[in-house]
C-alpha atoms as a PDB file:
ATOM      1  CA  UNK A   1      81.195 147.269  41.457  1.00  0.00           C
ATOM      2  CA  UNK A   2      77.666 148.541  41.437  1.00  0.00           C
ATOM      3  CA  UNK A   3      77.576 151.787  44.628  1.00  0.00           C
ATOM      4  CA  UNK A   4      73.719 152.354  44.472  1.00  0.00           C
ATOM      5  CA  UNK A   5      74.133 156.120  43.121  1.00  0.00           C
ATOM      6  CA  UNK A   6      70.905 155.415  40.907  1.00  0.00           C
ATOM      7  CA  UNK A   7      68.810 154.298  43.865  1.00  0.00           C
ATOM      8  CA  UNK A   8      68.640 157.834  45.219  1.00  0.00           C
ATOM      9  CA  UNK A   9      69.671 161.566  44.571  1.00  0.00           C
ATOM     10  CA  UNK A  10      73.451 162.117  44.811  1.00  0.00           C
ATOM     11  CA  UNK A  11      74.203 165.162  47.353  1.00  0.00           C
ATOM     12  CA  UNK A  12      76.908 167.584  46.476  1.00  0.00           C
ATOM     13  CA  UNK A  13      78.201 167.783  50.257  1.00  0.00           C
ATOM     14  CA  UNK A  14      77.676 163.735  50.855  1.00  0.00           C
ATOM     15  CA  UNK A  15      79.568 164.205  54.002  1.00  0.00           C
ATOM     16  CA  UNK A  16      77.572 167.089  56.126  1.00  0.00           C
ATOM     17  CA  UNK A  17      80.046 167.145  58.779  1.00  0.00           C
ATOM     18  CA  UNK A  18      82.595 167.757  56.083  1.00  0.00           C
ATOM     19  CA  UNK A  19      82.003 170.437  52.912  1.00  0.00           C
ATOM     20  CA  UNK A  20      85.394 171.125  51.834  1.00  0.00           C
ATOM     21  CA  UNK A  21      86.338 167.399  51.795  1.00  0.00           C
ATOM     22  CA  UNK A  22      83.020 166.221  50.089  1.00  0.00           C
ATOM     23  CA  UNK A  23      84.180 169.214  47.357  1.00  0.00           C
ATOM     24  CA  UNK A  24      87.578 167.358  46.748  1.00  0.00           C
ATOM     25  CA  UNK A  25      85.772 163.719  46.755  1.00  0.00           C
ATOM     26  CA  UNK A  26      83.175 165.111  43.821  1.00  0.00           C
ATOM     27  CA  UNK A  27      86.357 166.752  42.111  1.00  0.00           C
ATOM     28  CA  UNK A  28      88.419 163.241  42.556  1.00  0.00           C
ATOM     29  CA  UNK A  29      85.526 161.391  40.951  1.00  0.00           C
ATOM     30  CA  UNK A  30      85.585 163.664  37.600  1.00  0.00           C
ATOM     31  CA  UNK A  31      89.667 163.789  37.695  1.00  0.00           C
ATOM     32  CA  UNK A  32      89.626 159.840  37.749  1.00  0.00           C
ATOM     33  CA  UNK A  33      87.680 159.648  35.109  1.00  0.00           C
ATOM     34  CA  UNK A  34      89.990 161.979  32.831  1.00  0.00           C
ATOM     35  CA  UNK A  35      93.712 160.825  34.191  1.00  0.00           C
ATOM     36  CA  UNK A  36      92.106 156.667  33.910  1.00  0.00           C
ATOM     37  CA  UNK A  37      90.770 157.585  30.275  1.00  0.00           C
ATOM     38  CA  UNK A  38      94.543 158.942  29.396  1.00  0.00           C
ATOM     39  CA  UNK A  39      96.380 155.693  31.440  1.00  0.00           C
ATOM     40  CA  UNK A  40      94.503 153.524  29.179  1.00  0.00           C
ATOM     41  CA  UNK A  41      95.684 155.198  25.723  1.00  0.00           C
ATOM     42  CA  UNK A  42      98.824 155.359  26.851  1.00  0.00           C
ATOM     43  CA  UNK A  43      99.295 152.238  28.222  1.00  0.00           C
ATOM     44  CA  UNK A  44      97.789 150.303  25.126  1.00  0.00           C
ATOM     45  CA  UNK A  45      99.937 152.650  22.961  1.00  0.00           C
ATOM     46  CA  UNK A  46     103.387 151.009  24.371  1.00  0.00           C
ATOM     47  CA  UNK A  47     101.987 147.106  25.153  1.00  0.00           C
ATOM     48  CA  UNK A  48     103.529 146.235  21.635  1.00  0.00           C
ATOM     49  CA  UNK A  49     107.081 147.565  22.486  1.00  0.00           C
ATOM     50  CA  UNK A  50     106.761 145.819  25.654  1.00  0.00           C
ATOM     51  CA  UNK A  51     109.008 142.545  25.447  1.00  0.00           C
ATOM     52  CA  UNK A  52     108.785 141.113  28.767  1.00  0.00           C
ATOM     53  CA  UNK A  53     105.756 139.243  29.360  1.00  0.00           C
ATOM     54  CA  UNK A  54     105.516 139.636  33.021  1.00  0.00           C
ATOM     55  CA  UNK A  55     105.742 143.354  32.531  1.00  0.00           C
ATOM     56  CA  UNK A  56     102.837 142.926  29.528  1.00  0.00           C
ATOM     57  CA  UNK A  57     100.708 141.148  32.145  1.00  0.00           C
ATOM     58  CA  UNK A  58     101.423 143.538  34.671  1.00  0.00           C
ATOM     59  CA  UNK A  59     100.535 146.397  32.127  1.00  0.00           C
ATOM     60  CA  UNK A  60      97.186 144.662  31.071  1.00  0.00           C
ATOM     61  CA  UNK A  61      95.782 144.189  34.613  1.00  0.00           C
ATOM     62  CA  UNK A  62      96.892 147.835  35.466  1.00  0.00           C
ATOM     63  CA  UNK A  63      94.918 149.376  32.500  1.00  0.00           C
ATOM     64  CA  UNK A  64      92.034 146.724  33.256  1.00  0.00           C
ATOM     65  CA  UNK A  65      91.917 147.521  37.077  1.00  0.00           C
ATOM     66  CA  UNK A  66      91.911 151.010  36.281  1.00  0.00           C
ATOM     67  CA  UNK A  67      88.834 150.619  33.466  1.00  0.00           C
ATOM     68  CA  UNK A  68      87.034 149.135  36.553  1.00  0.00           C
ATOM     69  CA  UNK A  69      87.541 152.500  38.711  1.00  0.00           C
ATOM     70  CA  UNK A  70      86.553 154.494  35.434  1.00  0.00           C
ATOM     71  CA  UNK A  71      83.056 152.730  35.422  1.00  0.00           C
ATOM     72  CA  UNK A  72      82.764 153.094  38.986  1.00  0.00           C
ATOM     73  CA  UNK A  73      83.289 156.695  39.891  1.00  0.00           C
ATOM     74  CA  UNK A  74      80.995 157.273  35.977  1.00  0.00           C
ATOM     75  CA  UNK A  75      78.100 155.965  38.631  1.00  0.00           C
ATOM     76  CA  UNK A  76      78.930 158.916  41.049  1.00  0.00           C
ATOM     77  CA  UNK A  77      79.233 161.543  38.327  1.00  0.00           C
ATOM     78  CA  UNK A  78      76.377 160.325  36.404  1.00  0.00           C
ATOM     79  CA  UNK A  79      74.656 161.041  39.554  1.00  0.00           C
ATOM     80  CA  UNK A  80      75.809 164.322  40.666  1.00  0.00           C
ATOM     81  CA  UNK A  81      75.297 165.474  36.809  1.00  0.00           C
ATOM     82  CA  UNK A  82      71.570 164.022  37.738  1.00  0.00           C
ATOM     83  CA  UNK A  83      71.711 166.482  40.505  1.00  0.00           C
ATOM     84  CA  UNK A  84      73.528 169.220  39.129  1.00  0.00           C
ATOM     85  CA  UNK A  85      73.389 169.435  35.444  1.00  0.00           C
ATOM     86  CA  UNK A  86      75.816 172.383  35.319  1.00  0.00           C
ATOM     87  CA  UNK A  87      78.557 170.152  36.322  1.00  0.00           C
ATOM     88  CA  UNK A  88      78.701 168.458  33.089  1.00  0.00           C
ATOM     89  CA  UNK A  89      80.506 171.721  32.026  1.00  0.00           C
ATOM     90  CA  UNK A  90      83.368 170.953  35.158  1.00  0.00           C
ATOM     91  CA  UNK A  91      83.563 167.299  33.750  1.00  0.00           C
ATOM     92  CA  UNK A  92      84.132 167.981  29.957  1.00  0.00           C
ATOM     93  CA  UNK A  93      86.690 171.080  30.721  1.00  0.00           C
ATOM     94  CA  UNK A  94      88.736 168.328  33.112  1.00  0.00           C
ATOM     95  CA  UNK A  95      88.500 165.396  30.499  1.00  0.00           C
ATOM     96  CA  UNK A  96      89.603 167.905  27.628  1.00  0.00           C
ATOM     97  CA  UNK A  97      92.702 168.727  29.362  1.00  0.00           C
ATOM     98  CA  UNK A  98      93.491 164.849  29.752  1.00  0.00           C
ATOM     99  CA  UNK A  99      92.541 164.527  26.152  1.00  0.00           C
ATOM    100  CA  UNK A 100      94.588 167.229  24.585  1.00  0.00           C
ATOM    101  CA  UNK A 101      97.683 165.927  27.458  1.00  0.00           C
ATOM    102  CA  UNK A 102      97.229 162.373  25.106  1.00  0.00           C
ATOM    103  CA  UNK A 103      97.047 163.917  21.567  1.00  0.00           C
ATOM    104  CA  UNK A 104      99.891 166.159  22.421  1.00  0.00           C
ATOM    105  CA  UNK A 105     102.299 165.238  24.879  1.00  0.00           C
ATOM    106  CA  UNK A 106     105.018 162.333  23.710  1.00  0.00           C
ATOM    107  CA  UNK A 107     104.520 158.658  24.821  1.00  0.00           C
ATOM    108  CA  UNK A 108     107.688 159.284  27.205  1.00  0.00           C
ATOM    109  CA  UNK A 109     106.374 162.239  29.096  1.00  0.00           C
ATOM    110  CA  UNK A 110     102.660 160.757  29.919  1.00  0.00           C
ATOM    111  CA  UNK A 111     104.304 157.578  31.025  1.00  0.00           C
ATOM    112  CA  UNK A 112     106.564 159.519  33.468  1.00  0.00           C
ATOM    113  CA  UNK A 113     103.262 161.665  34.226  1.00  0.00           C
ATOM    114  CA  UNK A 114     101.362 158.152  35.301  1.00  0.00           C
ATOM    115  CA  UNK A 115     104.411 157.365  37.375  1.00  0.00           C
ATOM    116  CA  UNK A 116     104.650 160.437  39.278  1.00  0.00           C
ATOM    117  CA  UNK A 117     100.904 160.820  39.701  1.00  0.00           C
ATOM    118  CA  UNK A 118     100.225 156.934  40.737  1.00  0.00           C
ATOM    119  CA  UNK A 119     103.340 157.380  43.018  1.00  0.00           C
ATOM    120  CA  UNK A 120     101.435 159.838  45.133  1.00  0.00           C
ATOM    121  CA  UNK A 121      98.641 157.708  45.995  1.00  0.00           C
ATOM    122  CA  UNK A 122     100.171 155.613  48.475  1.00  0.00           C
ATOM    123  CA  UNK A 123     100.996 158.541  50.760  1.00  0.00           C
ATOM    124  CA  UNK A 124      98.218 160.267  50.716  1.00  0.00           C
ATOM    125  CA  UNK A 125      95.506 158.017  50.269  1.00  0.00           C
ATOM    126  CA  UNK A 126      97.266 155.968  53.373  1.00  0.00           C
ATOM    127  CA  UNK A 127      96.238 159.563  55.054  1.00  0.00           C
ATOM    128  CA  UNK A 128      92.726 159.067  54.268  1.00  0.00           C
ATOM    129  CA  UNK A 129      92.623 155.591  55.277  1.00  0.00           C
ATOM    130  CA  UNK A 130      93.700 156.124  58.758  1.00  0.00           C
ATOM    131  CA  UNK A 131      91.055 158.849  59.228  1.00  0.00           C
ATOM    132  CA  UNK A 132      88.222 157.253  57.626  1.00  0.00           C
ATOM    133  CA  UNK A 133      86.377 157.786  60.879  1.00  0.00           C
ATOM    134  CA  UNK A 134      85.835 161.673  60.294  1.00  0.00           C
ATOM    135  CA  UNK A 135      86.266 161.455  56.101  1.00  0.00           C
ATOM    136  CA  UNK A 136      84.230 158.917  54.904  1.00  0.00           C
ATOM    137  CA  UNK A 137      82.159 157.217  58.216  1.00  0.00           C
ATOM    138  CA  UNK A 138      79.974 160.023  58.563  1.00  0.00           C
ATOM    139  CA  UNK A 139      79.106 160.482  55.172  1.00  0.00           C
ATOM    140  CA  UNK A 140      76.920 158.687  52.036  1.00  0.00           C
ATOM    141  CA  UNK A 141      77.780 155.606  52.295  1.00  0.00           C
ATOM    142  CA  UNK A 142      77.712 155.030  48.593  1.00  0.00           C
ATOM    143  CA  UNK A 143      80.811 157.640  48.070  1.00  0.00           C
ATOM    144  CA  UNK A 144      82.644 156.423  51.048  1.00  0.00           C
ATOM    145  CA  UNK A 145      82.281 152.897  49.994  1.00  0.00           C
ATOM    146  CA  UNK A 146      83.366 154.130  46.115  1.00  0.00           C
ATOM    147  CA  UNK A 147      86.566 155.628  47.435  1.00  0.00           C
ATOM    148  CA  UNK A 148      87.565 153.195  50.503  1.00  0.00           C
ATOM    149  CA  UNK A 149      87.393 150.315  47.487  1.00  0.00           C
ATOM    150  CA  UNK A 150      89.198 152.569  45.086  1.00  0.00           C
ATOM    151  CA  UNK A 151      92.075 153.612  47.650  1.00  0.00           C
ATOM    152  CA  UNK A 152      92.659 149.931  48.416  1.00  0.00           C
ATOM    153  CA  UNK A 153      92.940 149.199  44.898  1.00  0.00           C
ATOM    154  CA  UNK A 154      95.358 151.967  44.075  1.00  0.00           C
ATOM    155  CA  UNK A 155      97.463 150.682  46.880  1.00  0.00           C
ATOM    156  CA  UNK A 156      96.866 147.037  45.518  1.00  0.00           C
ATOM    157  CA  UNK A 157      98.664 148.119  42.182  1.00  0.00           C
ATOM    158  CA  UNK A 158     101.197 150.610  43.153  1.00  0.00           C
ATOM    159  CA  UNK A 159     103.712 149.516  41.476  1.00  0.00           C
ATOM    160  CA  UNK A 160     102.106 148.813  38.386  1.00  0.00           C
ATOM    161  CA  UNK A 161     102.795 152.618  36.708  1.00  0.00           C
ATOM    162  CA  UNK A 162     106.681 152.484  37.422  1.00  0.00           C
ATOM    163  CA  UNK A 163     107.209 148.997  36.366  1.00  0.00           C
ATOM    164  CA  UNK A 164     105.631 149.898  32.981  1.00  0.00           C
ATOM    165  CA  UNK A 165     107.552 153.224  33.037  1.00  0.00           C
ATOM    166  CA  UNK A 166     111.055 151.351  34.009  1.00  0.00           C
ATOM    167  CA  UNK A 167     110.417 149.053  31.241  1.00  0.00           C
ATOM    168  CA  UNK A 168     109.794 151.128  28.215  1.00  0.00           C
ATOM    169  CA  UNK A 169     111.782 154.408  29.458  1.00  0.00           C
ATOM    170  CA  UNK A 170     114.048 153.800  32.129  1.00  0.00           C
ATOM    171  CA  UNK A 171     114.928 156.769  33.097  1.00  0.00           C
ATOM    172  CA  UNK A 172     114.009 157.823  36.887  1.00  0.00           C
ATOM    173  CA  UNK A 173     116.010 161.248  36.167  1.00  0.00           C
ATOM    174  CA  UNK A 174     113.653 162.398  33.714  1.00  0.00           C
ATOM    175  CA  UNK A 175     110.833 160.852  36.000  1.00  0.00           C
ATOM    176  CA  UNK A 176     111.881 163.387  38.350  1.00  0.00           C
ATOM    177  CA  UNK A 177     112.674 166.307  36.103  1.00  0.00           C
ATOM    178  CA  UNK A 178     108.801 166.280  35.158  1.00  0.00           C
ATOM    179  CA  UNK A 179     107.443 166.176  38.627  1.00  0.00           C
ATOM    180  CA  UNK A 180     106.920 170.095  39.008  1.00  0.00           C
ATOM    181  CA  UNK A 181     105.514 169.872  35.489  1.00  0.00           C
ATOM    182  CA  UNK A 182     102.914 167.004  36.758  1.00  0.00           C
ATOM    183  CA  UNK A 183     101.871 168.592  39.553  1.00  0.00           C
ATOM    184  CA  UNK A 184     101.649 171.823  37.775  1.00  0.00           C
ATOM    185  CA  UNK A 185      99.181 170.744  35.373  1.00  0.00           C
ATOM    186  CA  UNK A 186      97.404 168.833  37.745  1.00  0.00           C
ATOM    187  CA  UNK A 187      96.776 172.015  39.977  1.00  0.00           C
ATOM    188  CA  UNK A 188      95.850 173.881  37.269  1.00  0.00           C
ATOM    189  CA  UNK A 189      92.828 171.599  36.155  1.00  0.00           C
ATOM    190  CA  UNK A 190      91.634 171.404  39.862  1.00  0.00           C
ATOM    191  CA  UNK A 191      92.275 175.479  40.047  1.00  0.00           C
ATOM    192  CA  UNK A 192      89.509 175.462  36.950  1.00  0.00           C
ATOM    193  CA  UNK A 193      87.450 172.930  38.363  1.00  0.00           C
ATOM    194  CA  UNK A 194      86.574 174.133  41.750  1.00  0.00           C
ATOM    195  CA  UNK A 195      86.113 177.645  39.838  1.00  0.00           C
ATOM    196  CA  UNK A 196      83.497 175.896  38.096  1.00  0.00           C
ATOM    197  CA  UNK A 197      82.098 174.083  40.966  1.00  0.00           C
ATOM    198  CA  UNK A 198      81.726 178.139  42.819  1.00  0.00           C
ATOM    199  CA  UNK A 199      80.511 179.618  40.124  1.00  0.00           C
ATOM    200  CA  UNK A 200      78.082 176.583  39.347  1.00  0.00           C
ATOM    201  CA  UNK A 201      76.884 175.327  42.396  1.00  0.00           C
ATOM    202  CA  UNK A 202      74.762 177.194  44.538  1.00  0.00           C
ATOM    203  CA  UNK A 203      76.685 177.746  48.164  1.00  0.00           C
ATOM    204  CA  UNK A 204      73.672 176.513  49.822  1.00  0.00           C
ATOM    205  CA  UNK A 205      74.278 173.210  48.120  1.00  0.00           C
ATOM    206  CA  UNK A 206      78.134 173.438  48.747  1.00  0.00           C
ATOM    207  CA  UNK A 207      78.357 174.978  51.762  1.00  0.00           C
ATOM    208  CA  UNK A 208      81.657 176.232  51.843  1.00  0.00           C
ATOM    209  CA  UNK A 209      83.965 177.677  48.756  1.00  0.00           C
ATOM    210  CA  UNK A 210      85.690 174.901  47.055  1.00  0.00           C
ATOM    211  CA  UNK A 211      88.985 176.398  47.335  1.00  0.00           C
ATOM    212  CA  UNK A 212      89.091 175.343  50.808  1.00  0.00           C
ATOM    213  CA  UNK A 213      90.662 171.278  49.373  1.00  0.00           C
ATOM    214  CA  UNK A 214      93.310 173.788  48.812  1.00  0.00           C
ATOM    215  CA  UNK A 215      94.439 174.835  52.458  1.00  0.00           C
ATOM    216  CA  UNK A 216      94.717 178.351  53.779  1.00  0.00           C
ATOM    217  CA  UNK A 217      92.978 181.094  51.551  1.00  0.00           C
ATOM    218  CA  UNK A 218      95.044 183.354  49.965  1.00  0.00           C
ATOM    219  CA  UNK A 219      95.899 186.782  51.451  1.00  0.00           C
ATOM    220  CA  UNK A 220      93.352 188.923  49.455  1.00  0.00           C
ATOM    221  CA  UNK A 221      90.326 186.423  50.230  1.00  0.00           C
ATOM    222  CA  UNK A 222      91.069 185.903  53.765  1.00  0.00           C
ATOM    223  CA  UNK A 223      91.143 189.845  54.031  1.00  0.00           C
ATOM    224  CA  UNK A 224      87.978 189.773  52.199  1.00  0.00           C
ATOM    225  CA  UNK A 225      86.475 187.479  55.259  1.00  0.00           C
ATOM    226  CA  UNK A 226      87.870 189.333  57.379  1.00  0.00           C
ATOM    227  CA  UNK A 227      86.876 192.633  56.626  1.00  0.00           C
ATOM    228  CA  UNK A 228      83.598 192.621  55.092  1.00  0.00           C
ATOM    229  CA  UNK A 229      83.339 196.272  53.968  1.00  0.00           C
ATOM    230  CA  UNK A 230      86.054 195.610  51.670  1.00  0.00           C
ATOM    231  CA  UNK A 231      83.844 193.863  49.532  1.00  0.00           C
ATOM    232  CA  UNK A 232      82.176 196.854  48.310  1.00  0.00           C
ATOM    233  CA  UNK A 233      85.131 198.235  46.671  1.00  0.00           C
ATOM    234  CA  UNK A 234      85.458 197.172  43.590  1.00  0.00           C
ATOM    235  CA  UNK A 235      88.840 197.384  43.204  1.00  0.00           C
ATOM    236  CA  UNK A 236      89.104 194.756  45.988  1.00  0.00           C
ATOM    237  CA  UNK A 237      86.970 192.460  43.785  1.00  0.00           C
ATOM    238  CA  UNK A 238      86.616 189.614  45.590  1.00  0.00           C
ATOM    239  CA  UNK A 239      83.634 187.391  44.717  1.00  0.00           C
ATOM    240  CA  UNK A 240      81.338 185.499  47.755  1.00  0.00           C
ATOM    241  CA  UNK A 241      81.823 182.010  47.053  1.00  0.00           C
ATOM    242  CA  UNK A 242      81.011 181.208  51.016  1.00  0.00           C
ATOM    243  CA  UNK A 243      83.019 180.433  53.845  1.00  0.00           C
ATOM    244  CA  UNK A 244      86.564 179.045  53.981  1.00  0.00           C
ATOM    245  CA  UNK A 245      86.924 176.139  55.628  1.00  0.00           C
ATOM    246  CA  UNK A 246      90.041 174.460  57.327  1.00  0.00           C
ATOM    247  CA  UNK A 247      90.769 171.809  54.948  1.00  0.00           C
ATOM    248  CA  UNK A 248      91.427 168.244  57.192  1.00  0.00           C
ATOM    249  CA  UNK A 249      90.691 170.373  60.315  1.00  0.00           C
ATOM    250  CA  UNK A 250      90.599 166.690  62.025  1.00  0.00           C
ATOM    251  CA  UNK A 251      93.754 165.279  60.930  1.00  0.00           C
ATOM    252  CA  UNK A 252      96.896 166.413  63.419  1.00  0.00           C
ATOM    253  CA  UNK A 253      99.158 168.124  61.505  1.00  0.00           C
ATOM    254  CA  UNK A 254     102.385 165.454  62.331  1.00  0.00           C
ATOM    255  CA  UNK A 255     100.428 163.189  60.058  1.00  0.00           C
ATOM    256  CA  UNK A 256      99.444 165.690  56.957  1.00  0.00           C
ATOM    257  CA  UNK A 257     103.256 166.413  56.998  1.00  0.00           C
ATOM    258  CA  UNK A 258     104.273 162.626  57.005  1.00  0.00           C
ATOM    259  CA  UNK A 259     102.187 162.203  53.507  1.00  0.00           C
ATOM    260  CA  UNK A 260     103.405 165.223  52.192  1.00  0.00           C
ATOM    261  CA  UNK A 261     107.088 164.337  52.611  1.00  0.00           C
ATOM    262  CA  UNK A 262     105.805 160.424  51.090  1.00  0.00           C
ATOM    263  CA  UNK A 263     104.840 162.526  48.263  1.00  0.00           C
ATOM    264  CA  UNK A 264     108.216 164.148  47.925  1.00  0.00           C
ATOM    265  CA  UNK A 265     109.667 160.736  48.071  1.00  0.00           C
ATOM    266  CA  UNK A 266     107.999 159.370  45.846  1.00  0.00           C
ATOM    267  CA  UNK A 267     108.834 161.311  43.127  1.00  0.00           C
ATOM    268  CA  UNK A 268     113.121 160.485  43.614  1.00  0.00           C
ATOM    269  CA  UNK A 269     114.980 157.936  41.808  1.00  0.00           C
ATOM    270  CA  UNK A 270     115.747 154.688  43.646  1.00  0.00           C
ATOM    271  CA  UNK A 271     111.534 155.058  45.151  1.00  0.00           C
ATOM    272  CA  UNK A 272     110.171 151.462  45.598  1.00  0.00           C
ATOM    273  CA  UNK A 273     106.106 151.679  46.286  1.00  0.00           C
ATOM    274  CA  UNK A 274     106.026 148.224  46.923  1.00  0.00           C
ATOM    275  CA  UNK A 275     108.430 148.756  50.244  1.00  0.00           C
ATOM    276  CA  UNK A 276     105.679 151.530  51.421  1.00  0.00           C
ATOM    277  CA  UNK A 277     103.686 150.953  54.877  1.00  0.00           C
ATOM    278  CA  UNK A 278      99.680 149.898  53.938  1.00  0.00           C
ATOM    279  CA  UNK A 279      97.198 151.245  56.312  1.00  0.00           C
ATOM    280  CA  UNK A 280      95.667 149.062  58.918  1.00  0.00           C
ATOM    281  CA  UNK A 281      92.136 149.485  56.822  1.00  0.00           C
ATOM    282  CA  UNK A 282      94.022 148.662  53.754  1.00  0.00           C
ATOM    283  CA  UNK A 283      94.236 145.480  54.992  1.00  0.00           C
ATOM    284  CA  UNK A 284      90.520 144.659  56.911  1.00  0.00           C
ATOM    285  CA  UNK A 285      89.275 145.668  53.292  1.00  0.00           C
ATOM    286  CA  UNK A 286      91.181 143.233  51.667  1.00  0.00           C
ATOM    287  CA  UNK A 287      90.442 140.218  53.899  1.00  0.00           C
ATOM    288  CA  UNK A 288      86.642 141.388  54.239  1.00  0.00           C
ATOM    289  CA  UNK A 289      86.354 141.584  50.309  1.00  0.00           C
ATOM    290  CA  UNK A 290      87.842 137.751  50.465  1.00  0.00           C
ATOM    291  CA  UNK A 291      85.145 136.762  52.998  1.00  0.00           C
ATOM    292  CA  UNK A 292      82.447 138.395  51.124  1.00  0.00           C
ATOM    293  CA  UNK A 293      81.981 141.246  52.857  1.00  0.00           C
ATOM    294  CA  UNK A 294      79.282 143.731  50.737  1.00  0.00           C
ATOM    295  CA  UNK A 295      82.183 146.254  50.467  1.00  0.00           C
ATOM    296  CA  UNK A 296      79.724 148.680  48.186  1.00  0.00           C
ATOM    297  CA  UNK A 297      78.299 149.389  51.611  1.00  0.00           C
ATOM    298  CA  UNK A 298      81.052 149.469  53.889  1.00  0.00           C
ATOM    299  CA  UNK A 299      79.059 150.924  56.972  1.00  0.00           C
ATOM    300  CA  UNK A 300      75.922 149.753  56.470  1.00  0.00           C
ATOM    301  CA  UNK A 301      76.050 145.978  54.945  1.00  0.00           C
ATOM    302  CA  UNK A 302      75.870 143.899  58.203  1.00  0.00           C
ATOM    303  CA  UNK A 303      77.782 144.475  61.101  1.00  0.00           C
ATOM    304  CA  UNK A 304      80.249 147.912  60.956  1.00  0.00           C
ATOM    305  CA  UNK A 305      83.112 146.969  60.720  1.00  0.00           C
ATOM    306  CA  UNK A 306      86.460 149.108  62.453  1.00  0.00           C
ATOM    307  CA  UNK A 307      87.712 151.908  60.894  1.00  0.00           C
ATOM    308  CA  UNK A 308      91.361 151.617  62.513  1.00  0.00           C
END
């Protein structure tokens, strides 16, 4: 898939309408890039212990599918390194946390970390889907067209990670055990990245802070915003990284808790991904790709298609 990043500068907020959520795209692109790089090494590290050969196929095409992604969203941060070339410091600090995760962590835990992680998608990137109209419509069409194709595709192989995790561990106990140990590290790169991309990135080019993908501000900041004057203290030492804004201010909140508690499920034993709901735009992609549909420009090649 070829998105058209090198036909034009790549923006930092690529959807005006929407800072905080342009933020979490541009980190999403540089944490695929790590977590795809460490699904690969793993995943070729246990194909020889893997004795079914549906399972090996299923494995292969994973690890392949997921190589395709990798070269994808290298287009958008190729091009928002173009941009920005202080980012390149945000991308190497995320892959070497992925990289020192593979040369350190057992075989056993970074499968059960693929299988937690991958489990998540479904949920939340269902979310998305269904309000592509206000996420992705208004924005570059490049990036929206990058992440409607790679959502799809996650959803497409969602039960590739626990099939390969069933079949050389087999534990779903452990695969829960880990989960606050997953999402731990996980927060903790995107804590460091979106440090980076404030203390980087202009705000005039970002808009808002980037802590905003991360909800409500804490108590200290939102003081801070609050009551300006406080900022001259130094005790209070808060730094200006811009305005927070109300991450998914246009998604109800009945919906943001339906994909958080999909999350939670998704991390028990006995969770089946394949019996999960698909989005409605899940499934126009799909059929439009099989048609061929120019799905690298998803609003603009042709005829728009619904976003519902």
């Amino acid at each position: 898939m070829r998105f058209g990043f090198s036909d034009a500068r790549v923006p930092f907020v690529w959807n005006e309408s929407d800072p905080a959520f342009s933020c979490a795209a541009n980190l999403l692109s540089f944490l695929f890039l790590a977590v795809e790089k460490m699904i690969s090494a793993t995943v070729h590290e246990v194909l020889p212990t893997i004795t079914d050969p549906e399972v090996a196929e299923e494995a292969l095409a994973f690890v392949r599918q997921e190589g395709q992604h990798s070269m994808a969203h290298r287009q958008h941060a190729k091009g928002l390194i173009k941009a920005y070339p202080a980012l390149q410091e945000v991308l190497d600090e995320i892959m070497g946390a992925y990289d020192d995760m593979t040369a350190t962590k057992s075989v056993k835990y970074r499968l059960a970390y693929i299988a937690d992680l991958e489990a998540t998608f479904t949920p939340t990137f269902s979310m998305m889907l269904n309000n592509a109209d206000s996420l992705f419509a208004p924005g570059d069409d490049r990036v929206a067209s990058l992440f409607l194709w790679h959502f799809v595709e996650e959803m497409e192989h969602r039960s590739s990670a626990l099939i390969i995790y069933d079949a050389v561990v087999g534990d779903p106990w452990y695969r829960m055990r880990i989960a606050p140990s997953v999402f731990q590290h996980g927060g903790e790169v995107m804590v460091r990245a979106t440090r980076g991309f404030n203390e980087l990135i202009p705000v005039e080019e970002r808009k808002v802070d980037a802590t905003s993908m991360f909800g409500s501000p804490g108590v200290k900041s939102a003081l801070g915003q609050r009551f300006p004057l406080l900022q001259k203290y130094p005790s209070f030492g808060i730094p200006d990284y811009g305005p927070i804004q109300k991450f998914y201010p246009h998604i109800p909140l009945r919906e943001q808790a339906v994909a958080a508690l999909g999350v939670i499920r998704s991390q028990l034993p006995g969770h089946n991904p394949a019996k999960q709901k698909l989005p409605p735009l899940a499934t126009e992609w799909l059929a439009r790709y099989e048609a061929g549909y120019d799905v690298t420009r998803w609003y603009t090649a042709g005829n728009q298609p619904s976003q519902r």
